[in-house]
Every structure is written in structure tokens, then in C-alpha cells.
PDB file of N, CA and C in Angstrom:
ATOM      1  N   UNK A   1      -4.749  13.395  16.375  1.00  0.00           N
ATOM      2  CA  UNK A   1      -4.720  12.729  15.102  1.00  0.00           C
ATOM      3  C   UNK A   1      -3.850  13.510  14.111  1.00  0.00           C
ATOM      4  N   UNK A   2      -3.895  14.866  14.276  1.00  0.00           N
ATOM      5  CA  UNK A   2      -3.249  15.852  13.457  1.00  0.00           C
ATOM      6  C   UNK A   2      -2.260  15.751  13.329  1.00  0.00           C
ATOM      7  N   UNK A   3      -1.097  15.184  14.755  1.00  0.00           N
ATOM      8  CA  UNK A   3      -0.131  15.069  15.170  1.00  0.00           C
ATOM      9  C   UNK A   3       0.822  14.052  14.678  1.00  0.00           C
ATOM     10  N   UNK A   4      -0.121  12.842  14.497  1.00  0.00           N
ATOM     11  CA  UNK A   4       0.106  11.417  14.417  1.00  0.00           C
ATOM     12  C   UNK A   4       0.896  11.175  12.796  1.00  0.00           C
ATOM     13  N   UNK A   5      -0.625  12.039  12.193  1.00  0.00           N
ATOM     14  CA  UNK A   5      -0.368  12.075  10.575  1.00  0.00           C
ATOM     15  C   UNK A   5       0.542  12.949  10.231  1.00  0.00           C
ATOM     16  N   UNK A   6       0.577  14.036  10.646  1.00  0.00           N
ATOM     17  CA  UNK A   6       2.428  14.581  10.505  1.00  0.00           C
ATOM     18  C   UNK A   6       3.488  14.123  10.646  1.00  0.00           C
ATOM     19  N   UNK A   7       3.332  13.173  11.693  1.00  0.00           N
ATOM     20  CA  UNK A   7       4.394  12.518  11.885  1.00  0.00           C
ATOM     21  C   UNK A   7       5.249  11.530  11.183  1.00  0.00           C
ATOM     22  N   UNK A   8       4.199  11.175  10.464  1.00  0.00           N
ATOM     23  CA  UNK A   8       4.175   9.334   9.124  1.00  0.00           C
ATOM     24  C   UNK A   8       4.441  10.311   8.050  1.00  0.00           C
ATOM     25  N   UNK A   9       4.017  11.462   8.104  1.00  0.00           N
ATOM     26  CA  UNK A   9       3.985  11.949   6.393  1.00  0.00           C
ATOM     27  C   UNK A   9       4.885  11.670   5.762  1.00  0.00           C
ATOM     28  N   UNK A  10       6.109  12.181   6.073  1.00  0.00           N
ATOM     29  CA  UNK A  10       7.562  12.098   5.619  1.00  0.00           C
ATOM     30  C   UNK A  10       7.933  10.488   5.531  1.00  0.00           C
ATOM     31  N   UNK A  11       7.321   9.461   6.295  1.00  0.00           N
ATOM     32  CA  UNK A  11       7.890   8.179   6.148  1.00  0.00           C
ATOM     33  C   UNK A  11       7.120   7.599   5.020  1.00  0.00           C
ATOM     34  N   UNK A  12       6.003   7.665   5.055  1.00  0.00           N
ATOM     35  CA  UNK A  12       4.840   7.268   3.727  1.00  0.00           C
ATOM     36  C   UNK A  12       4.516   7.990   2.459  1.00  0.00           C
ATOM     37  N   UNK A  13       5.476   9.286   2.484  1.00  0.00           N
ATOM     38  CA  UNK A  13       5.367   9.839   1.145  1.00  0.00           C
ATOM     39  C   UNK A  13       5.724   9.069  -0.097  1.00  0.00           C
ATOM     40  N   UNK A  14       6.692   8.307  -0.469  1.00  0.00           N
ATOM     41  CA  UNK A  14       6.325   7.523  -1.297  1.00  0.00           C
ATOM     42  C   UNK A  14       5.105   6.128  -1.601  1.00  0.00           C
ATOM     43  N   UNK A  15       4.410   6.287  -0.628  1.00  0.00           N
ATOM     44  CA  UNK A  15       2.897   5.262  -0.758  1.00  0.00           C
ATOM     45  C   UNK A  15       1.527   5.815  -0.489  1.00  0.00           C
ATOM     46  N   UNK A  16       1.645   7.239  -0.124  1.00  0.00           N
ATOM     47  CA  UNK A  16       0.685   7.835   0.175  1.00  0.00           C
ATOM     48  C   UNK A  16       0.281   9.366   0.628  1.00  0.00           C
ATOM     49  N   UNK A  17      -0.614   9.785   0.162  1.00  0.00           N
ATOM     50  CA  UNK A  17       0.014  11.227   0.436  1.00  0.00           C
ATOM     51  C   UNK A  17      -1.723  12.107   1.379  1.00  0.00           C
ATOM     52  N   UNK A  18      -1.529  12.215   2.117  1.00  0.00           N
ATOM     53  CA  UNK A  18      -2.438  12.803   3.865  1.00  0.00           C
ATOM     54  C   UNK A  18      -2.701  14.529   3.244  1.00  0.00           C
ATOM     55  N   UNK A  19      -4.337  14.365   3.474  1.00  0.00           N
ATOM     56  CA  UNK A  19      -5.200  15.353   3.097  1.00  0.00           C
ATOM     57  C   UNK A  19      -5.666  15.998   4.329  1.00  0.00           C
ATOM     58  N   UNK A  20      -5.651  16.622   5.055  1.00  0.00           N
ATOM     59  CA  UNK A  20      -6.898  17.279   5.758  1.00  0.00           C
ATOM     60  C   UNK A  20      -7.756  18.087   5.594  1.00  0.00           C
ATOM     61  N   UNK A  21      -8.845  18.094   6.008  1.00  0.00           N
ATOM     62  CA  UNK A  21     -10.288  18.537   5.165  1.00  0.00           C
ATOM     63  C   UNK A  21     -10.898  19.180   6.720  1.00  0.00           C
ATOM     64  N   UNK A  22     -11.204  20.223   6.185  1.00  0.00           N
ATOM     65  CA  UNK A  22     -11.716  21.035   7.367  1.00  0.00           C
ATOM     66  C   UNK A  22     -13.515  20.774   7.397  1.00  0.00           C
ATOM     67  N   UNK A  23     -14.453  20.147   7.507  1.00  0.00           N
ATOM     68  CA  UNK A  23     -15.406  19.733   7.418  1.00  0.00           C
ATOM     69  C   UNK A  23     -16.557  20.707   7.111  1.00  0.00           C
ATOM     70  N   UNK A  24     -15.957  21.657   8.114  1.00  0.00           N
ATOM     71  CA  UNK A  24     -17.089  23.118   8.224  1.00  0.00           C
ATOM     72  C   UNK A  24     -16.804  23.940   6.670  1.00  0.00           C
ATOM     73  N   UNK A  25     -15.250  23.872   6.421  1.00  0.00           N
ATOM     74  CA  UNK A  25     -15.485  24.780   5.477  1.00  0.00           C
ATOM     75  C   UNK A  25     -15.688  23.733   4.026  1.00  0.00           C
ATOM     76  N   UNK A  26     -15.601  22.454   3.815  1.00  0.00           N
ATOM     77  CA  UNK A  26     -16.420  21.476   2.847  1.00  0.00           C
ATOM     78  C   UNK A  26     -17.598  20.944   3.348  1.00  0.00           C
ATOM     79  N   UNK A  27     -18.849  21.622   3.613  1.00  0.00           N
ATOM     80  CA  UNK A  27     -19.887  20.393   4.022  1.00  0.00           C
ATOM     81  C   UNK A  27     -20.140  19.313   3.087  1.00  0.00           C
ATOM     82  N   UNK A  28     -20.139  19.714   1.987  1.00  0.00           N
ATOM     83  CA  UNK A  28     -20.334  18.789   0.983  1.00  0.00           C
ATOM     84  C   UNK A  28     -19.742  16.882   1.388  1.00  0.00           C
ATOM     85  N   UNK A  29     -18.755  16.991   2.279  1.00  0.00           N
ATOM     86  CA  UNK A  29     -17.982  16.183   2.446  1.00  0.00           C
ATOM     87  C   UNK A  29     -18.588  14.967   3.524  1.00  0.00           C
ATOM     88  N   UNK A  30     -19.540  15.779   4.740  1.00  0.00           N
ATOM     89  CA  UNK A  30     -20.402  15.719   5.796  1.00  0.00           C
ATOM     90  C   UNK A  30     -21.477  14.158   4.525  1.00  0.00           C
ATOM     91  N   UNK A  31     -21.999  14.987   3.880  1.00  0.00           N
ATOM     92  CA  UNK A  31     -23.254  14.118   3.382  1.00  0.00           C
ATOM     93  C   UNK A  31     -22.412  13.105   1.871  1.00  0.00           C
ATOM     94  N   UNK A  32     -21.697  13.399   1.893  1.00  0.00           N
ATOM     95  CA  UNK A  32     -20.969  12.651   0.750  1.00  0.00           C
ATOM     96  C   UNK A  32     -20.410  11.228   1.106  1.00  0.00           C
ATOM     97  N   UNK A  33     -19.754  11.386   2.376  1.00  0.00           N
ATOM     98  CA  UNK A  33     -19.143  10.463   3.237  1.00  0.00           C
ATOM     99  C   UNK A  33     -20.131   9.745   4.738  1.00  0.00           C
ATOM    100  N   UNK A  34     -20.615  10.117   4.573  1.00  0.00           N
ATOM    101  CA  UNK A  34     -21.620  10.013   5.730  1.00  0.00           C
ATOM    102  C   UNK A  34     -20.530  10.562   7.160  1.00  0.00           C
ATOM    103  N   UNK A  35     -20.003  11.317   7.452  1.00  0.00           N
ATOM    104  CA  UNK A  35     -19.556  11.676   7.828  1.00  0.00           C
ATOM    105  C   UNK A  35     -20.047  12.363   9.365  1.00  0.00           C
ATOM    106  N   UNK A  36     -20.305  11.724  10.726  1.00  0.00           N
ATOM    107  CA  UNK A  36     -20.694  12.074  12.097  1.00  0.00           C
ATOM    108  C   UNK A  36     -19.332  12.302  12.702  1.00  0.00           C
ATOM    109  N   UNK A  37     -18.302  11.712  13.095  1.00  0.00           N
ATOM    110  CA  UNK A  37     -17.419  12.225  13.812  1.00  0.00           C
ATOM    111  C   UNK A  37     -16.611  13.113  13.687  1.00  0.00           C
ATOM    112  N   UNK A  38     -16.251  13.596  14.048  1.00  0.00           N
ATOM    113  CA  UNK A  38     -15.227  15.202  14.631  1.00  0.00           C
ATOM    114  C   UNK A  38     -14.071  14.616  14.051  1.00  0.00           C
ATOM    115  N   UNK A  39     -13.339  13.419  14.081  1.00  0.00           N
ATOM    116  CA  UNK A  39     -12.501  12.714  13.389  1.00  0.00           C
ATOM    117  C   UNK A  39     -12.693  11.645  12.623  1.00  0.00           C
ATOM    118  N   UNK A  40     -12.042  11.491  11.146  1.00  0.00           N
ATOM    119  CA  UNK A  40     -12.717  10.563  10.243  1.00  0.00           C
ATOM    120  C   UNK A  40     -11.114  10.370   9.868  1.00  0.00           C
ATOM    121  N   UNK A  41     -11.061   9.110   9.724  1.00  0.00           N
ATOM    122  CA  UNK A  41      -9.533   8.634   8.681  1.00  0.00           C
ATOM    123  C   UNK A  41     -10.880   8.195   7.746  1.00  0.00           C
ATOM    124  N   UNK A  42     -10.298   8.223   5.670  1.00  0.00           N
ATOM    125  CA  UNK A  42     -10.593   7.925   5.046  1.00  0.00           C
ATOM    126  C   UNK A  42     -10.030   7.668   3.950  1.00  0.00           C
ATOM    127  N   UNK A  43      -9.594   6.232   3.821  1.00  0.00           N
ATOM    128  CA  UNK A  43      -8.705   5.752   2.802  1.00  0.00           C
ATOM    129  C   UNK A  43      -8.651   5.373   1.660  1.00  0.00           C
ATOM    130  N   UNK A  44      -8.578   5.964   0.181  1.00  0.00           N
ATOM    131  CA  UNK A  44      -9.333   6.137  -0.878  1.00  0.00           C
ATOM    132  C   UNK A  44      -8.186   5.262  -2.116  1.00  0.00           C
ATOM    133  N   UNK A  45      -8.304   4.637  -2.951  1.00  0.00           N
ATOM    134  CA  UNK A  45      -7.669   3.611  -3.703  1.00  0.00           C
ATOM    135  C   UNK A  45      -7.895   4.106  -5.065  1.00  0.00           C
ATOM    136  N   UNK A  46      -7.505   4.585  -6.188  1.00  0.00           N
ATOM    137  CA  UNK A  46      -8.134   4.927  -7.608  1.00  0.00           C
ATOM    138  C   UNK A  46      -9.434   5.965  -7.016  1.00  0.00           C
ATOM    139  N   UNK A  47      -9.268   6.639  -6.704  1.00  0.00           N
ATOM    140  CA  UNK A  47     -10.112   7.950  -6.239  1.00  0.00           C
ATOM    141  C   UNK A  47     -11.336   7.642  -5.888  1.00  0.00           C
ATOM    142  N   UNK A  48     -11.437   6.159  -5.164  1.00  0.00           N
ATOM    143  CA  UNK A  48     -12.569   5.622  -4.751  1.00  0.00           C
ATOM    144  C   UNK A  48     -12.362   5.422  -3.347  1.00  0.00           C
ATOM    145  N   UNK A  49     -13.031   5.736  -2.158  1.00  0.00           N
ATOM    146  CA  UNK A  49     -12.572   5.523  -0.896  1.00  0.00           C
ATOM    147  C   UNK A  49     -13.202   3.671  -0.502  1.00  0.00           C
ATOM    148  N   UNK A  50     -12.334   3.449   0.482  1.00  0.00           N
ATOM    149  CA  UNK A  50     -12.211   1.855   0.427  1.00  0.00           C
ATOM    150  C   UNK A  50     -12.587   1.718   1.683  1.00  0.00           C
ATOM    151  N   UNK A  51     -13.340   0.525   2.032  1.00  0.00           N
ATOM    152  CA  UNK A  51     -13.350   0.284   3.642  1.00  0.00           C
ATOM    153  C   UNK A  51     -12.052  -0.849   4.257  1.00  0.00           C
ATOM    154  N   UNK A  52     -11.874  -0.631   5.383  1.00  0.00           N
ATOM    155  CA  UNK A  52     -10.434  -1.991   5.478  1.00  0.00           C
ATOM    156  C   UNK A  52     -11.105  -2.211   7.194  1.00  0.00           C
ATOM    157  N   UNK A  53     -10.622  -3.486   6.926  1.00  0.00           N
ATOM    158  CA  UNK A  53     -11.138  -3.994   8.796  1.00  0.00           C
ATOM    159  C   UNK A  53     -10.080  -3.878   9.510  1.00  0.00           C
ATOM    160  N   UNK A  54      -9.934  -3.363  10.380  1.00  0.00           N
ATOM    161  CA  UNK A  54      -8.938  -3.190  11.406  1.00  0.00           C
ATOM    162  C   UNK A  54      -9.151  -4.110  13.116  1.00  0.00           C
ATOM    163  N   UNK A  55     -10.011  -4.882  12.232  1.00  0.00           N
ATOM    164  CA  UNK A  55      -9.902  -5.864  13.718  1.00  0.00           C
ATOM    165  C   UNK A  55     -11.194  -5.066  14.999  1.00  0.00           C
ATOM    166  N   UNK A  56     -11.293  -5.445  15.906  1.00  0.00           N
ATOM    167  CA  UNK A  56     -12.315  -5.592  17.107  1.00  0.00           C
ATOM    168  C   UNK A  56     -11.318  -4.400  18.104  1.00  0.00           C
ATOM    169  N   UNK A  57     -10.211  -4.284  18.012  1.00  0.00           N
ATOM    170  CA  UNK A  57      -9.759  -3.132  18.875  1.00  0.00           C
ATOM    171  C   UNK A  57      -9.800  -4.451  20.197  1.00  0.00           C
ATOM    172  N   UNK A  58      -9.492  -5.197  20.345  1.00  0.00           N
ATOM    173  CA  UNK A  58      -9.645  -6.027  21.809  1.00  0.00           C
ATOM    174  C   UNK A  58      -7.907  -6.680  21.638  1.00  0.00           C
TER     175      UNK A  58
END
């Protein structure tokens, strides 16, 4: 994932700009976000994070 988002950075810097958050060293972030997986994309609009449907994956 680390990889992926490095990769876009440079193409989406003018629409968006990629945070990574080390979880262990913010727990705060864990119970804030409800946060279970080892990997989380989280896409935030006016400093409010947003949900978006991405379809069934089928």
C-alpha cells in the first residue's frame, strides 16, 4: 500500500495530499477511527473523514 501511494503522490498533488500514520506510535487514532486493520485508507473532506462506496469488489 506504501508503495502504491508513493507512487500517485506526485500525480495527485494538486487534489490531494497522502498522510501516513504509524498507528502504534498514535493510538489515539486506533479508537478515534475505529480502526482494526493493519491497513486503513481514510479519506477526509473539510477535516472531516468521509465514507465513499467502492462497489462489491466482484
Amino acid at each position: 500500500m506504501d508503495e502504491v501511494l508513493a507512487g500517485v503522490a506526485e500525480t495527485i498533488k494538486n487534489f490531494a495530499v497522502i498522510y501516513l500514520v504509524d498507528i502504534t506510535e498514535v493510538p489515539d487514532f486506533n479508537t478515534m477511527y475505529e480502526l482494526y486493520d493493519p491497513s486503513t485508507v481514510i479519506f477526509f473532506f473539510r477535516n472531516k473523514h468521509i465514507m465513499i462506496d467502492l462497489g462489491t469488489g466482484q
